[in-house]
Every structure is written in structure tokens, then in C-alpha cells.
N, C-alpha and C. Protein backbone atom coordinates (compact mmCIF):
# COMPACT_ATOMS: atom_id res chain seq x y z
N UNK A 1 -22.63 36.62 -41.15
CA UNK A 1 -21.47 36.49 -40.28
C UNK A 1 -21.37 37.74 -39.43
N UNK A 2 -20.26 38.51 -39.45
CA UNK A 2 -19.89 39.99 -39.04
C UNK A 2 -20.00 39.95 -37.85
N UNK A 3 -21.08 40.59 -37.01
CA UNK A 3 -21.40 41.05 -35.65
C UNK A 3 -22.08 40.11 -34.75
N UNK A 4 -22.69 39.04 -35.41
CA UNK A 4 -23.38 38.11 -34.39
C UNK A 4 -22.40 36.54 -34.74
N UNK A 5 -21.54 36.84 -34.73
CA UNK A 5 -20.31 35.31 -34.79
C UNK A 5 -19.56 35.90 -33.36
N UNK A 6 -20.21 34.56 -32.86
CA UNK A 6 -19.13 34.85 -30.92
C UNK A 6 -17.75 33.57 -31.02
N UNK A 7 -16.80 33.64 -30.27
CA UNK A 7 -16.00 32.53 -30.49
C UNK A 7 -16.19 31.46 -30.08
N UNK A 8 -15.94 30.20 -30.67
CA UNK A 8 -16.11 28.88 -30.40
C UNK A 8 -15.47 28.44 -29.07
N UNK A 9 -16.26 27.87 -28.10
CA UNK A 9 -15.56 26.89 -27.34
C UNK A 9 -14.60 26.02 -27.49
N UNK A 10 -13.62 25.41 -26.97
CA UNK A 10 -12.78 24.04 -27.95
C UNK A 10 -13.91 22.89 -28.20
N UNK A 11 -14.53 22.53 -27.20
CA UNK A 11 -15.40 21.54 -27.44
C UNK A 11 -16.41 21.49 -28.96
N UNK A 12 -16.89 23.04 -29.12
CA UNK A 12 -17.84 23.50 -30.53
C UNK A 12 -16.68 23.11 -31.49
N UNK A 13 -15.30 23.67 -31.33
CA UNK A 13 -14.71 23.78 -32.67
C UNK A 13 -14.05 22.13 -32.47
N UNK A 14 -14.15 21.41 -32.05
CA UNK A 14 -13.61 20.03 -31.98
C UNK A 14 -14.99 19.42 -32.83
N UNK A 15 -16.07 19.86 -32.40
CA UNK A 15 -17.18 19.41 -32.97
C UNK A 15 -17.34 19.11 -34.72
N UNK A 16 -17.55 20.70 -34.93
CA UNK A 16 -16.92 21.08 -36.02
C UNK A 16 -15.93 20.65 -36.74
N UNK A 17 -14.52 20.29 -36.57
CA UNK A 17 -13.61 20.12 -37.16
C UNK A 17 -13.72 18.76 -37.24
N UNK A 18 -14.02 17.63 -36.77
CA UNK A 18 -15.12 16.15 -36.96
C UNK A 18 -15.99 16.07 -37.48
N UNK A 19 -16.92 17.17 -37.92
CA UNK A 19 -18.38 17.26 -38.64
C UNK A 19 -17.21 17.60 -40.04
N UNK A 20 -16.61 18.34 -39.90
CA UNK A 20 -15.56 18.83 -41.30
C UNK A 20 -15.08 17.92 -41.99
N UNK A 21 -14.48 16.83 -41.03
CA UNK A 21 -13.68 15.45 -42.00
C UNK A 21 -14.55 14.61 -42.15
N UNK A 22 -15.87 14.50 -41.71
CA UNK A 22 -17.03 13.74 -42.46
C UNK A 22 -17.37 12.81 -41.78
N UNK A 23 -16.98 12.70 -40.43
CA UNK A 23 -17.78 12.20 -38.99
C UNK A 23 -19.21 11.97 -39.16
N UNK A 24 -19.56 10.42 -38.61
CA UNK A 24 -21.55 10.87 -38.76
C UNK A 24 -21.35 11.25 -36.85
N UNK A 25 -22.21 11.39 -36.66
CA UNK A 25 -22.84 11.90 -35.41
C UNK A 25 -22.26 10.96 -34.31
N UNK A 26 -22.61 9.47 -34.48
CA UNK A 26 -21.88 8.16 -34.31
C UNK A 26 -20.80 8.97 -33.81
N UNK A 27 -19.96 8.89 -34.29
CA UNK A 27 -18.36 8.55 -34.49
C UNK A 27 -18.34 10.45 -33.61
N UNK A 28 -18.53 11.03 -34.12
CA UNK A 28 -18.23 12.11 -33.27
C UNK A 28 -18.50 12.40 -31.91
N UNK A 29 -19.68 11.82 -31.28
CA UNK A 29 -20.01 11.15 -30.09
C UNK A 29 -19.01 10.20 -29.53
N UNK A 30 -18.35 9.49 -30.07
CA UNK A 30 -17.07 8.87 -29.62
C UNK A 30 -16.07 9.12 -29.76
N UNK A 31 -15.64 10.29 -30.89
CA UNK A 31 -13.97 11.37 -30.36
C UNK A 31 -14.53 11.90 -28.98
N UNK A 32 -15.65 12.31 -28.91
CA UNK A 32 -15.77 13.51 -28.01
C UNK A 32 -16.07 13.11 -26.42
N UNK A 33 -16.08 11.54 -26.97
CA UNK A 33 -16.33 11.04 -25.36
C UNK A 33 -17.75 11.72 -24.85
N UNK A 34 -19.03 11.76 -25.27
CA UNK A 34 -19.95 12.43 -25.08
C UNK A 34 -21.78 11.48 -26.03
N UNK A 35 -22.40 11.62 -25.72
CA UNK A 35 -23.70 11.15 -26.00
C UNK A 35 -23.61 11.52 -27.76
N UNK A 36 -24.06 11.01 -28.80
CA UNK A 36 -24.50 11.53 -29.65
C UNK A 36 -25.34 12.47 -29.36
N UNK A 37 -26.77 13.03 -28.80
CA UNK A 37 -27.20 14.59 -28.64
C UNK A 37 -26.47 15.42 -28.60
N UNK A 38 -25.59 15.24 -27.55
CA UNK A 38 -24.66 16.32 -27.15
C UNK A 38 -23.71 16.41 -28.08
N UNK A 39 -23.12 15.28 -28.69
CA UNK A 39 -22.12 16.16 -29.82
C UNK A 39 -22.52 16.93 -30.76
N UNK A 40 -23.98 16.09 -30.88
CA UNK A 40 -24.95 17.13 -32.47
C UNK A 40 -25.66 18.65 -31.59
N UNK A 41 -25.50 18.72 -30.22
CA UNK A 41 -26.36 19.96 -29.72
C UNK A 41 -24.85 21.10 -29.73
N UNK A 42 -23.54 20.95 -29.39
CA UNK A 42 -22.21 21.40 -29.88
C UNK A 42 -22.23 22.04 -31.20
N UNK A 43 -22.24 20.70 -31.97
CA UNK A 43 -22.20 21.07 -33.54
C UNK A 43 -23.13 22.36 -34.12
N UNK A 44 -25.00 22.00 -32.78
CA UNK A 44 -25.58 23.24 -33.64
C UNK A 44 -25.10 24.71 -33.30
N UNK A 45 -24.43 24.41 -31.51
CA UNK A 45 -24.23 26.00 -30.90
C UNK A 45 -23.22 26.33 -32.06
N UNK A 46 -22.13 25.06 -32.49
CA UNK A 46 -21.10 26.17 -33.01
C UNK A 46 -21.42 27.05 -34.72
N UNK A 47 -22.71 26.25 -34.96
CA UNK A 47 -23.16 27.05 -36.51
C UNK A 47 -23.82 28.17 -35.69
N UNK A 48 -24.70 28.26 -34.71
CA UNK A 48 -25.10 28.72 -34.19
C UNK A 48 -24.17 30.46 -34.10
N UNK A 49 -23.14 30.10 -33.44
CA UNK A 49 -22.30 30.85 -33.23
C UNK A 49 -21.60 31.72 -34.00
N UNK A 50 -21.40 30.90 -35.09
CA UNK A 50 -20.90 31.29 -36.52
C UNK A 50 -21.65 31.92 -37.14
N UNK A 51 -23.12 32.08 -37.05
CA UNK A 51 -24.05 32.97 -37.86
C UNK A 51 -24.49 32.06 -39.00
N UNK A 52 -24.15 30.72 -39.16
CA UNK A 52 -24.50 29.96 -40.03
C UNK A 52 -25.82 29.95 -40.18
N UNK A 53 -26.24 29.36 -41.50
CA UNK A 53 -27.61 28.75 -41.96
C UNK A 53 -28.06 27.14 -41.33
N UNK A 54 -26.71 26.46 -41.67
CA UNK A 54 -26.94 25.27 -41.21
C UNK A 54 -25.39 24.47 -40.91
N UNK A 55 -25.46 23.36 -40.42
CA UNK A 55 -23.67 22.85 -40.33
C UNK A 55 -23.06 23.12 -41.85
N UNK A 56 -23.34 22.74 -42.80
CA UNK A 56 -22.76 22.49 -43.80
C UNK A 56 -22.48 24.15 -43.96
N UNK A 57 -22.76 25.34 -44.00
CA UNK A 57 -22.43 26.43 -43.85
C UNK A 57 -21.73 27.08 -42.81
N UNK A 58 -21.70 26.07 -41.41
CA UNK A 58 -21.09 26.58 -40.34
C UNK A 58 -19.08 26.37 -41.04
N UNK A 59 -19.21 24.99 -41.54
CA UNK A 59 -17.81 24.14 -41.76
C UNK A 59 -17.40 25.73 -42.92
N UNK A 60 -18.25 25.61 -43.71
CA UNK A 60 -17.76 27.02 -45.07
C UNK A 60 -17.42 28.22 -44.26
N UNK A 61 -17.99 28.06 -42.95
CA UNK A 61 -17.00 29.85 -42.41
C UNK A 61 -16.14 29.42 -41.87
N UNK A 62 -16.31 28.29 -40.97
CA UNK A 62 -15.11 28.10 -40.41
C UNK A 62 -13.79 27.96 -41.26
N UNK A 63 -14.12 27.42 -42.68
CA UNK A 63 -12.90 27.30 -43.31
C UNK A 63 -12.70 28.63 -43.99
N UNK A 64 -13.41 29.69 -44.16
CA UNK A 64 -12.96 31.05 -44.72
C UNK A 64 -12.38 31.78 -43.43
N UNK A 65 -12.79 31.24 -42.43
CA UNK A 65 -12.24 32.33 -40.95
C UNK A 65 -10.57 31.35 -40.74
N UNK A 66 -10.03 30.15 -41.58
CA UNK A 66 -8.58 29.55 -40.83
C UNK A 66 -9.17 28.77 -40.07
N UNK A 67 -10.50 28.60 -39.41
CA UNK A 67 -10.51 27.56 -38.01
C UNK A 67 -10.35 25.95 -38.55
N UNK A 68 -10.67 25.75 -39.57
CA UNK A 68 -10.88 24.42 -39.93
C UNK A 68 -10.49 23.77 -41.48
N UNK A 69 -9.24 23.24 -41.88
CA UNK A 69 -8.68 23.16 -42.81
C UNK A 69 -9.71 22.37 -44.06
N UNK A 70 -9.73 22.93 -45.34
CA UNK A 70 -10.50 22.60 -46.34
C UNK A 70 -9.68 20.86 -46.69
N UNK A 71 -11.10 20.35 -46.42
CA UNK A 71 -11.03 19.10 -46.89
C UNK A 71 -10.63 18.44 -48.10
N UNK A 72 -10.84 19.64 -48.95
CA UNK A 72 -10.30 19.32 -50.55
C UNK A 72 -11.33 18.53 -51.26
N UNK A 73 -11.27 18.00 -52.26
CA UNK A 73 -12.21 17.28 -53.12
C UNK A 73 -12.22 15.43 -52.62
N UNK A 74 -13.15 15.08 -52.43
CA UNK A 74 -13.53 13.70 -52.32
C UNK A 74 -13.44 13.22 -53.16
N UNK A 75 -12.73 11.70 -53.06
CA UNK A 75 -13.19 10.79 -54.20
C UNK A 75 -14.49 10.72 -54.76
């Protein structure tokens, strides 16, 4: 994380916060009004951005940084 995490666009953290509640790619391509590539090329700038390993690590900072509320436990 630390020094190479830049801030999210709204579009990245809209991305994100749809990849968070368990959106497939599908469906997030259609909040976002946008191509499936492009919502999944978003999703990677914003791990990207975050210093993440991968999405599923981007969503874990975002929820230790406040940006994106913990989903809690799944059925």
C-alpha cells in the first residue's frame, strides 16, 4: 500500500464497490452503463491504484482505507 496507492476516480471506486457486493462483470457493465472490458479494465486500474495484488485484495484495502463497506459474512 503506503506510497504507490493514488486516489480512485468515482468511476474505479463505483467499480469496486460492485465488484465488493459480488457483481459478475455482467452486471457491473450494466450499473456502469459501459462494455464489460471496460468495467473489468476500471476494476483493474482501481487494484491497480490501490497497490493491490489482485481485485479480491484491492476490495480488502478498500475496506481497511473506509472506501467500501465490509460485506459481512455470506450465507
Amino acid at each position: 500500500m503506503g506510497g504507490a496507492m493514488r486516489s480512485l476516480d468515482d468511476i474505479e471506486l463505483k467499480a469496486l464497490k460492485l465488484f465488493a457486493s459480488g457483481r459478475t462483470a455482467d452486471e457491473m457493465a450494466i450499473a456502469l452503463g459501459m462494455s464489460r472490458s471496460a468495467a473489468q479494465y476500471y476494476l483493474r486500474l482501481a487494484a491497480r491504484k490501490l497497490g493491490a495484488r489482485n481485485r479480491v485484495h484491492a476490495v480488502a484495502i478498500a475496506v481497511e482505507l473506509g472506501l467500501v463497506k465490509s460485506v459481512g459474512r455470506l450465507p
